[in-house]
Protein backbone atom coordinates (compact mmCIF):
# COMPACT_ATOMS: atom_id res chain seq x y z
CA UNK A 1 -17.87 18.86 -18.26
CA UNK A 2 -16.02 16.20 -19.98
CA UNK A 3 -13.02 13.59 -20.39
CA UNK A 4 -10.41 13.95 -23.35
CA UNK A 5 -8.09 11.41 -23.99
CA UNK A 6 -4.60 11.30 -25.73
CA UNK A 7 -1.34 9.58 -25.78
CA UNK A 8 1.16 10.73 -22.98
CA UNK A 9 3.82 8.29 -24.45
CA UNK A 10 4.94 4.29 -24.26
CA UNK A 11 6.69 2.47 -21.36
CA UNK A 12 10.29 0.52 -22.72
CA UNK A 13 7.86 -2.61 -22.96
CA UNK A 14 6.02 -0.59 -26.02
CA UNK A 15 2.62 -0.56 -23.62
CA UNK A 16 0.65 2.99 -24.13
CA UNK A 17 0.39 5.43 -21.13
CA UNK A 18 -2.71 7.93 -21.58
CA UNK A 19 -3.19 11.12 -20.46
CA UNK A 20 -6.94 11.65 -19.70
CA UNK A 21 -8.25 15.69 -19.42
CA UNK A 22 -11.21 16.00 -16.90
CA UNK A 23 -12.45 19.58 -16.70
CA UNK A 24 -15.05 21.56 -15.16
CA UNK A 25 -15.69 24.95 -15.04
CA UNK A 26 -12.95 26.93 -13.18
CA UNK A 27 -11.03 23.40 -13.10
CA UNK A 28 -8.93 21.18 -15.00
CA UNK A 29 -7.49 17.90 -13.73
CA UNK A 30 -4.84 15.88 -16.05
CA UNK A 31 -4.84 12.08 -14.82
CA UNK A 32 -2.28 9.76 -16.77
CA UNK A 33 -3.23 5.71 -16.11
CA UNK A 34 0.54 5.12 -15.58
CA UNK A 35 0.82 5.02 -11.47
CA UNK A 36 -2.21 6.48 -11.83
CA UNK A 37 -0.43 10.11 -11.69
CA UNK A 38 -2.03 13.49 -10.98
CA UNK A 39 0.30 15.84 -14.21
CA UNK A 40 -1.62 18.79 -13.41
CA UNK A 41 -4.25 20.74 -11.64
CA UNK A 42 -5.27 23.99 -13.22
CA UNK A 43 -7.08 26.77 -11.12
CA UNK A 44 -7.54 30.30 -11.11
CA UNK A 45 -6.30 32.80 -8.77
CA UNK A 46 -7.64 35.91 -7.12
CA UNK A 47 -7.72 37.77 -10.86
CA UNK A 48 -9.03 34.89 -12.06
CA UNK A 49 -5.63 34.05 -14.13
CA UNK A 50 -5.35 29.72 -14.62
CA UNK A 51 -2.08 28.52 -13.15
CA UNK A 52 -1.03 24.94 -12.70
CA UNK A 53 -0.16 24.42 -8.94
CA UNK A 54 1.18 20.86 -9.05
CA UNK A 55 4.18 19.74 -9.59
CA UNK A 56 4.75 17.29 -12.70
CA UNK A 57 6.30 17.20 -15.98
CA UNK A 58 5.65 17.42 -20.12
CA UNK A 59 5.91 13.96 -20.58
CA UNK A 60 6.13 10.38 -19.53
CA UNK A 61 9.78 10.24 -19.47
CA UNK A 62 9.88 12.65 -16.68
CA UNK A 63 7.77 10.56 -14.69
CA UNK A 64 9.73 7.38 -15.31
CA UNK A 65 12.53 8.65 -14.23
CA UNK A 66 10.93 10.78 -10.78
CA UNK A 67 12.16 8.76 -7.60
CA UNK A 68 10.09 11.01 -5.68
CA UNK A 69 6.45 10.15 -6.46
CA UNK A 70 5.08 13.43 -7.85
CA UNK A 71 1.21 13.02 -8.36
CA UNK A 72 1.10 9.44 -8.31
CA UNK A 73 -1.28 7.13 -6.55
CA UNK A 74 0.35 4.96 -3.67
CA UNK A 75 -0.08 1.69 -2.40
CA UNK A 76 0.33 -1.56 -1.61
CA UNK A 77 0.80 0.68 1.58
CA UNK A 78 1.35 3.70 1.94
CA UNK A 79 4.43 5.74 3.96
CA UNK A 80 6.81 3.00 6.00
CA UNK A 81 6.63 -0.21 7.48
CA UNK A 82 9.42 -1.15 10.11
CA UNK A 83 12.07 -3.61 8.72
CA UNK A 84 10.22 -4.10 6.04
CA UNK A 85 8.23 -6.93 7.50
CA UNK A 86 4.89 -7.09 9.75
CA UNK A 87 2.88 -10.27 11.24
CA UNK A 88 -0.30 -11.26 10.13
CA UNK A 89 -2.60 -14.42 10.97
CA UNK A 90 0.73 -15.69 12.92
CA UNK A 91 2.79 -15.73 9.35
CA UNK A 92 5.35 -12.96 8.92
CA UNK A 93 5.56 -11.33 5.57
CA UNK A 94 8.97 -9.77 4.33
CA UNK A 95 8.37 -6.82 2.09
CA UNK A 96 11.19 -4.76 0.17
CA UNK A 97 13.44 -3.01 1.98
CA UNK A 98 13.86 0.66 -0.55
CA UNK A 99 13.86 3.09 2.27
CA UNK A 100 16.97 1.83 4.51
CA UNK A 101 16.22 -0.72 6.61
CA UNK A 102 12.52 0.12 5.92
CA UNK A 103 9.91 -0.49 3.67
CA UNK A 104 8.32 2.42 1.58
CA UNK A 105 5.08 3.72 -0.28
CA UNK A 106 4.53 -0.14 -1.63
CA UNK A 107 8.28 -0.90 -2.84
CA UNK A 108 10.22 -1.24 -5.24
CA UNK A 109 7.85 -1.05 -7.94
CA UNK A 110 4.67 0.23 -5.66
CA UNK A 111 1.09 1.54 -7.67
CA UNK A 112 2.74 4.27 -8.76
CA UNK A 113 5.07 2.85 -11.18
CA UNK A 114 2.20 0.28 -12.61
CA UNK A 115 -0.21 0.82 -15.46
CA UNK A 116 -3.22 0.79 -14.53
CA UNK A 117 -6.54 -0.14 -16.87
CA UNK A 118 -8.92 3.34 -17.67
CA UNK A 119 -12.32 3.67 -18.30
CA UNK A 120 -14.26 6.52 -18.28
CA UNK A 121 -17.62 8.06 -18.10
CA UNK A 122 -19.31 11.71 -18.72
CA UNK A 123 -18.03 12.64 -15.18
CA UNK A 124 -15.32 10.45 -13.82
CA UNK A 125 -11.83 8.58 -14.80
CA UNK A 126 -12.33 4.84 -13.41
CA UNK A 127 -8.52 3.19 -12.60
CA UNK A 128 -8.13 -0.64 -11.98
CA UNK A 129 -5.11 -2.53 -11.68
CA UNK A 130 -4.65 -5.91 -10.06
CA UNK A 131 -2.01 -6.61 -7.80
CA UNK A 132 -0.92 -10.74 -7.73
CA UNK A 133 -0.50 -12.76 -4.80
CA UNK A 134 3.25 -11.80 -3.57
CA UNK A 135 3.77 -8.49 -5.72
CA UNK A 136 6.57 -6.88 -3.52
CA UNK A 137 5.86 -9.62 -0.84
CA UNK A 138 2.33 -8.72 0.11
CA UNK A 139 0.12 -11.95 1.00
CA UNK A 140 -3.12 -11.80 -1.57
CA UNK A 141 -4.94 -11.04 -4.74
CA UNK A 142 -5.83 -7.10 -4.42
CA UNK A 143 -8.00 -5.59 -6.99
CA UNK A 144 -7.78 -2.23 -6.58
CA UNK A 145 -9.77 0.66 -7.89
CA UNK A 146 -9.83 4.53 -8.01
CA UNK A 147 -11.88 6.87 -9.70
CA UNK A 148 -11.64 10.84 -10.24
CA UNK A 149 -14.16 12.81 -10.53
CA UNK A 150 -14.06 16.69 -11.28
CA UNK A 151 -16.91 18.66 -9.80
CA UNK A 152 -18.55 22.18 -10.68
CA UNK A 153 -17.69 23.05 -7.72
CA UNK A 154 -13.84 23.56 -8.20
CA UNK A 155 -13.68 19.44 -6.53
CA UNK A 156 -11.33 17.17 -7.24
CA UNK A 157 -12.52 13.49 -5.85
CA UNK A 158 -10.87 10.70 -5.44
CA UNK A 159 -12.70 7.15 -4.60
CA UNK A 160 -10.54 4.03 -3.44
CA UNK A 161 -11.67 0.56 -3.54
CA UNK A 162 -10.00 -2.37 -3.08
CA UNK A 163 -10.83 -6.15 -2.21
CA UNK A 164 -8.84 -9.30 -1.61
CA UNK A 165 -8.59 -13.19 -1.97
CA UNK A 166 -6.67 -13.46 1.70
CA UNK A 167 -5.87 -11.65 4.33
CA UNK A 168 -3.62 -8.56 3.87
CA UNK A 169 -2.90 -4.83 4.39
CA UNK A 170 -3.48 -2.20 2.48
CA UNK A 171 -3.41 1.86 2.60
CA UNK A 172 -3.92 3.82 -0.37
CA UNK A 173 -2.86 7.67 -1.06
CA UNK A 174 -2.16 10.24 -3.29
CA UNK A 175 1.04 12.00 -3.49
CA UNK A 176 0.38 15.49 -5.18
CA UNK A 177 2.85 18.10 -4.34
CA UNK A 178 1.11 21.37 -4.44
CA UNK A 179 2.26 24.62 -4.54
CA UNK A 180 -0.64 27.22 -4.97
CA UNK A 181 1.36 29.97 -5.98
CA UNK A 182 2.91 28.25 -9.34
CA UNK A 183 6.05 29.06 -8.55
CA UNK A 184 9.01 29.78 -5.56
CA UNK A 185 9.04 28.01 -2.65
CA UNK A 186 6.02 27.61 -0.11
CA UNK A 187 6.81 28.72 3.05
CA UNK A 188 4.90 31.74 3.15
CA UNK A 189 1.87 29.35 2.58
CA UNK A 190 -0.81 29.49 6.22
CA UNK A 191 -1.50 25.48 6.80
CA UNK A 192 -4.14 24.62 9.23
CA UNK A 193 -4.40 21.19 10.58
CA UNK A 194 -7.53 19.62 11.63
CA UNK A 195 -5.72 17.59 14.12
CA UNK A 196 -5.18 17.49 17.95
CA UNK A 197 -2.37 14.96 18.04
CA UNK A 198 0.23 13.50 15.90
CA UNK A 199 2.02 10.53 15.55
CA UNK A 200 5.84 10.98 16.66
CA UNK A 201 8.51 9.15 14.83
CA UNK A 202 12.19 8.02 15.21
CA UNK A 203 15.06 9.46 13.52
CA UNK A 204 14.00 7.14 10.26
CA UNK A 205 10.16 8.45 10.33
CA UNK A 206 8.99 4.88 11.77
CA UNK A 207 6.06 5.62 14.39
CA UNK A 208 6.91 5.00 17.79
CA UNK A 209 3.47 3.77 18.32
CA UNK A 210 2.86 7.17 20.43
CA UNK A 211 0.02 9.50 19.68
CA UNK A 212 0.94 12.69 21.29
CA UNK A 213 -0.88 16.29 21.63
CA UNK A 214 0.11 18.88 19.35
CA UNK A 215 -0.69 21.58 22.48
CA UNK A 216 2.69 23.82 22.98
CA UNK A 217 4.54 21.93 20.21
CA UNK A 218 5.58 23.14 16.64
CA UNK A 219 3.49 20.69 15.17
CA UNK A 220 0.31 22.57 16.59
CA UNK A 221 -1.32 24.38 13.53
CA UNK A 222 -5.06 24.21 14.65
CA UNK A 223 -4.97 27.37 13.64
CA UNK A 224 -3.63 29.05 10.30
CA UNK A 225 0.15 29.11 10.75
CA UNK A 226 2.70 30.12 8.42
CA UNK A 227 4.65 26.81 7.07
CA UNK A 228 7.73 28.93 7.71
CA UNK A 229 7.01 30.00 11.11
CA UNK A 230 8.52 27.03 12.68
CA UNK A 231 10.15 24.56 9.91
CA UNK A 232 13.62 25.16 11.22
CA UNK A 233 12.89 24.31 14.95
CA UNK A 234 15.15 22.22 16.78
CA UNK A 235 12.42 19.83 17.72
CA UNK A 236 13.42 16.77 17.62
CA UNK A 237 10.45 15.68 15.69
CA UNK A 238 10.79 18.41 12.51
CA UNK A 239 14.64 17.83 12.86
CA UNK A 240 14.07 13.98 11.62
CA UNK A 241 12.69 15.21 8.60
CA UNK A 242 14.03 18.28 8.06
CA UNK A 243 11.31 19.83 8.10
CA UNK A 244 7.69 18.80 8.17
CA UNK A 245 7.14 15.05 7.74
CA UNK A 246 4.73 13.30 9.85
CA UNK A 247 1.55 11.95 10.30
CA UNK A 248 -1.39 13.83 12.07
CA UNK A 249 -4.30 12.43 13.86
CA UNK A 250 -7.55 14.11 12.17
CA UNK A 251 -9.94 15.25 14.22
CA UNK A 252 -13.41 13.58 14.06
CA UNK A 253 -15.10 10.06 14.00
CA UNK A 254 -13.79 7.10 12.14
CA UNK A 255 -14.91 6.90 8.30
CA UNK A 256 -16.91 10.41 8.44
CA UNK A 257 -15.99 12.75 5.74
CA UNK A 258 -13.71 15.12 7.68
CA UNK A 259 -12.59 18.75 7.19
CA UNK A 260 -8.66 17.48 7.33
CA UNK A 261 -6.63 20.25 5.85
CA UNK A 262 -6.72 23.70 4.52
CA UNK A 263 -4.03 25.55 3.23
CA UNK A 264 -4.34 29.92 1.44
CA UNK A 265 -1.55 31.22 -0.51
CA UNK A 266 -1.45 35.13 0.27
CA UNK A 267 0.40 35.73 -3.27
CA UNK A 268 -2.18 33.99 -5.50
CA UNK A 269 -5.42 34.04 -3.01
CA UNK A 270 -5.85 30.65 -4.07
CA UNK A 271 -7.14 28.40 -1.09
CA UNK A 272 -7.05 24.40 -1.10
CA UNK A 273 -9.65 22.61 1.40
CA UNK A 274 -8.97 18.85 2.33
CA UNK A 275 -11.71 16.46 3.11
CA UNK A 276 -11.32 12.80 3.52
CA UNK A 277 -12.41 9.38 5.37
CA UNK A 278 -8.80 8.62 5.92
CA UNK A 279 -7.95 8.66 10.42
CA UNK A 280 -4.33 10.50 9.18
CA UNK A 281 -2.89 12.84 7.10
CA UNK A 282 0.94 12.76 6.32
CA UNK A 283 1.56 16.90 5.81
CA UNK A 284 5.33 16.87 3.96
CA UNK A 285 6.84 19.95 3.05
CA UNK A 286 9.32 18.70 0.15
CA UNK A 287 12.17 18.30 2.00
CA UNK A 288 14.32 16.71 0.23
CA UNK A 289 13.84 18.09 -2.78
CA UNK A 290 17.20 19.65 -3.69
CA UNK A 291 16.13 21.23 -7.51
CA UNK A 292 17.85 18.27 -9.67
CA UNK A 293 14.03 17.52 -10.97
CA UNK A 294 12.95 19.82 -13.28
CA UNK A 295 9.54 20.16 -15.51
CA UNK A 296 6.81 22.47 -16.68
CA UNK A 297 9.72 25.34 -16.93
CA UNK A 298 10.07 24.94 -13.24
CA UNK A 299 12.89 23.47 -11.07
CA UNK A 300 11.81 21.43 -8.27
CA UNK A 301 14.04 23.02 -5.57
CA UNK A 302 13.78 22.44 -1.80
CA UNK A 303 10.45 22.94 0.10
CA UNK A 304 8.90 24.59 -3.19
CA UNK A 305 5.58 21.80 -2.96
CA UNK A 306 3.80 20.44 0.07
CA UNK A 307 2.01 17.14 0.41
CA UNK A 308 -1.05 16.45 2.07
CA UNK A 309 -1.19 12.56 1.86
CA UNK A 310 -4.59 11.62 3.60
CA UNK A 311 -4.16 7.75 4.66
CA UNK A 312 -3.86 5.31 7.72
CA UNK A 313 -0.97 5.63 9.98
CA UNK A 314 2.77 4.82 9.02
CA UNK A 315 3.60 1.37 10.19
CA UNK A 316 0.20 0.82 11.62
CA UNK A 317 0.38 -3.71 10.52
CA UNK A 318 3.12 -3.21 13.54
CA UNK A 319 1.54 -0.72 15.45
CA UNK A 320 -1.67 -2.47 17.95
CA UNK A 321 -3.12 0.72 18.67
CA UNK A 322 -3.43 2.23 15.27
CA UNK A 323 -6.62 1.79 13.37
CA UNK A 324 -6.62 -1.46 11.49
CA UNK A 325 -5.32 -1.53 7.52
CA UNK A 326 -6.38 -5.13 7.29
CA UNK A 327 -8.29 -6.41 4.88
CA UNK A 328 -9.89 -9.61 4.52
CA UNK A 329 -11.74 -11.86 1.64
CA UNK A 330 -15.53 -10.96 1.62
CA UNK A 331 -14.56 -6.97 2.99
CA UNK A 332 -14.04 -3.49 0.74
CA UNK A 333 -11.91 -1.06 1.41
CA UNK A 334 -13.66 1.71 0.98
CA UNK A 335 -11.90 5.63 1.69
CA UNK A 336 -12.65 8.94 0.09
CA UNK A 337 -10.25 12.48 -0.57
CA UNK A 338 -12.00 15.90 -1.66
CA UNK A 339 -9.64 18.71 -2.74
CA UNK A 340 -11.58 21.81 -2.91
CA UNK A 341 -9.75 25.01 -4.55
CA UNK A 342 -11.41 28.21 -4.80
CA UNK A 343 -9.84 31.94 -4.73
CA UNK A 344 -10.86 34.99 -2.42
C-alpha cells in the first residue's frame, strides 16, 4: 500500500491541483485535492482484467469545466434546499439560488469547485478546507475535513468531519458516478436498496416532507432489481426526474454503520457494496446526462453512470421531521461511507 503524488494541473489563479494515487492490492483510487474529486477507481472484473468504473476525465480542465459534479465531494449541503433559504435560531439565511428557484449541492461555487489542503500518511489522503463565515450565504466558520483511505480489502473509505464557530447546517457527500461495466449504459445493472421508505418529491425534487413506503411502488428494490425494469414508469415520482432521483430512507438505527446499497453488473461480475452512517441515500441514475461530456475515451451519454450519494435528507433545515443537519460550536460532525468492490 501506498500514496503517490503528482501534478494534475493549475487553476486560472496559477494555484497547483494534485492528483494523489492510493492503491491496494486489487484497488486503485485517484483523489485530486481540487473539490476533493474521486478521477478514478480501478478494479478487476470476473477474469480479473482492471477497468476504471468511474466516470472522470485526463485532466483538470475537464473537471473545471464539468457542471455536473463527477467524483467530487459536496457540501456546504448537499442535494436542494427550498427557495434557497431556511430558518435557523429565528434568523433566515438566503443561500444561492443555481438550481431554479432552489438551492443546490452548496452553490454556486460549493466544495467541489474549492481546493482543498492534502496531507497524507502510509494509508490515507487527509482533505481540509475552511469554509468563511457567509461563503454562499451559510451562517459560520466550518472547518471541514475528509480523509480516504484504501483498504486490502478492495475498500474505499471515506471519513467526514466538520466543526463550526456558530450555528449552521451542514451535509456532506460524494458524487461518484459509477458504472461497473466501463462502458455502455447501466440499465442492465441489479440495484438493491436497503430501504423501506423514501422521501417523495415535487416536480423540482424538493421533499414534500413525506416519508412514504416503497411496498407496491417502483421505487421498491429491497430486493435485486434490474435499474431498467422500471425507469420509464409513469410514476409520478420517477417521471420528476426522469428517471431515478430521490432520496431513500436506509434501513437501520441512527449513526450505525449500515449495509445501504449494493449494486452487480452481470457483464463484468463486478459487485459494489455501500455502507455508511448517513439516515439517506440519494440513488441517481444519470439522467440528464445527454453525452456532450466526454473523457477517458468515453462519452458520458444518458443513464450510462449511477450515483449512490449517502447523506441527510434533501431540504431537511426546512423539513421538522427529518433528522437534524445542524451543527453547533463545541459539536463534530462526524459520518462515514464504505465502498466495497469485489468480483464473483
Amino acid at each position: 500500500m501506498g500514496i503517490d503524488r503528482r501534478v494534475l494541473g493549475r487553476l486560472p489563479d496559477g494555484r497547483r491541483a494534485d492528483l494523489f494515487s492510493l492503491a491496494a492490492k486489487d484497488i486503485l483510487v485517484e483523489v485530486t485535492n481540487y473539490g476533493g474529486v474521486i478521477k478514478s477507481i480501478v478494479v478487476p472484473d470476473s477474469y480479473g482484467v482492471p477497468g476504471d468504473i468511474v466516470h472522470g476525465f485526463e485532466n483538470l480542465e475537464g473537471y473545471l469545466r464539468c457542471h455536473l459534479y463527477f467524483g467530487s465531494l459536496v457540501g456546504r449541503y448537499a442535494n436542494r434546499i427550498a427557495g434557497g433559504r431556511f430558518r435557523l435560531d429565528g434568523v433566515e439565511y438566503k443561500l444561492a439560488q443555481n438550481d431554479g428557484a432552489n438551492h443546490l449541492n452548496g452553490g454556486v461555487r460549493g466544495f467541489d469547485k474549492v481546493l482543498w489542503d492534502a496531507e497524507t500518511s502510509d494509508f490515507s489522503l487527509i482533505l481540509s478546507y475552511v469554509s468563511r463565515d457567509g461563503e454562499e450565504g451559510y451562517p459560520g466558520n466550518l472547518t471541514a475535513k475528509v480523509t480516504y483511505i484504501v483498504a486490502h480489502r478492495g475498500e474505499l473509505v471515506v471519513e467526514y468531519e466538520a466543526s463550526t464557530d456558530k450555528p449552521t447546517v451542514v451535509n456532506l457527500t460524494n458524487h461518484t458516478y459509477f458504472n461497473l461495466a466501463c462502458s455502455g449504459d447501466v440499465l442492465e445493472h441489479r440495484v438493491t436498496l436497503h430501504a423501506s421508505h423514501f422521501t417523495p418529491a415535487r416536480k423540482d425534487l424538493i421533499p414534500t416532507g413525506e416519508i412514504t413506503s416503497v411496498k407496491g411502488t417502483p421505487m421498491d428494490f429491497r430486493n435485486p432489481t434490474r435499474v431498467g425494469e422500471r425507469i420509464n414508469s409513469p410514476h409520478e415520482q420517477i417521471a420528476n426526474g426522469r428517471g431515478y432521483d430521490c432520496n431513500w430512507v436506509i434501513d437501520g438505527e441512527p449513526g450505525d454503520l449500515k449495509l445501504a446499497a449494493e449494486v452487480f453488473d452481470p457483464s463484468s461480475g463486478r459487485e459494489l457494496e455501500v455502507r455508511t452512517t448517513q439516515p439517506g441515500v440519494q440513488f441517481y441514475t444519470g439522467n440528464f446526462l445527454d453525452g456532450t461530456l466526454h473523457g477517458k475515451g468515453r462519452v458520458y451519454g444518458r443513464r450510462s453512470g449511477f450515483c449512490l450519494e449517502t447523506q441527510h435528507y434533501p431540504d431537511s433545515p426546512n423539513q421538522p421531521l427529518f433528522p437534524s443537519t445542524v451543527l453547533r460550536p463545541g459539536e463534530i460532525y462526524r459520518e462515514k461511507t464504505v465502498f466495497r468492490f469485489q468480483s464473483t
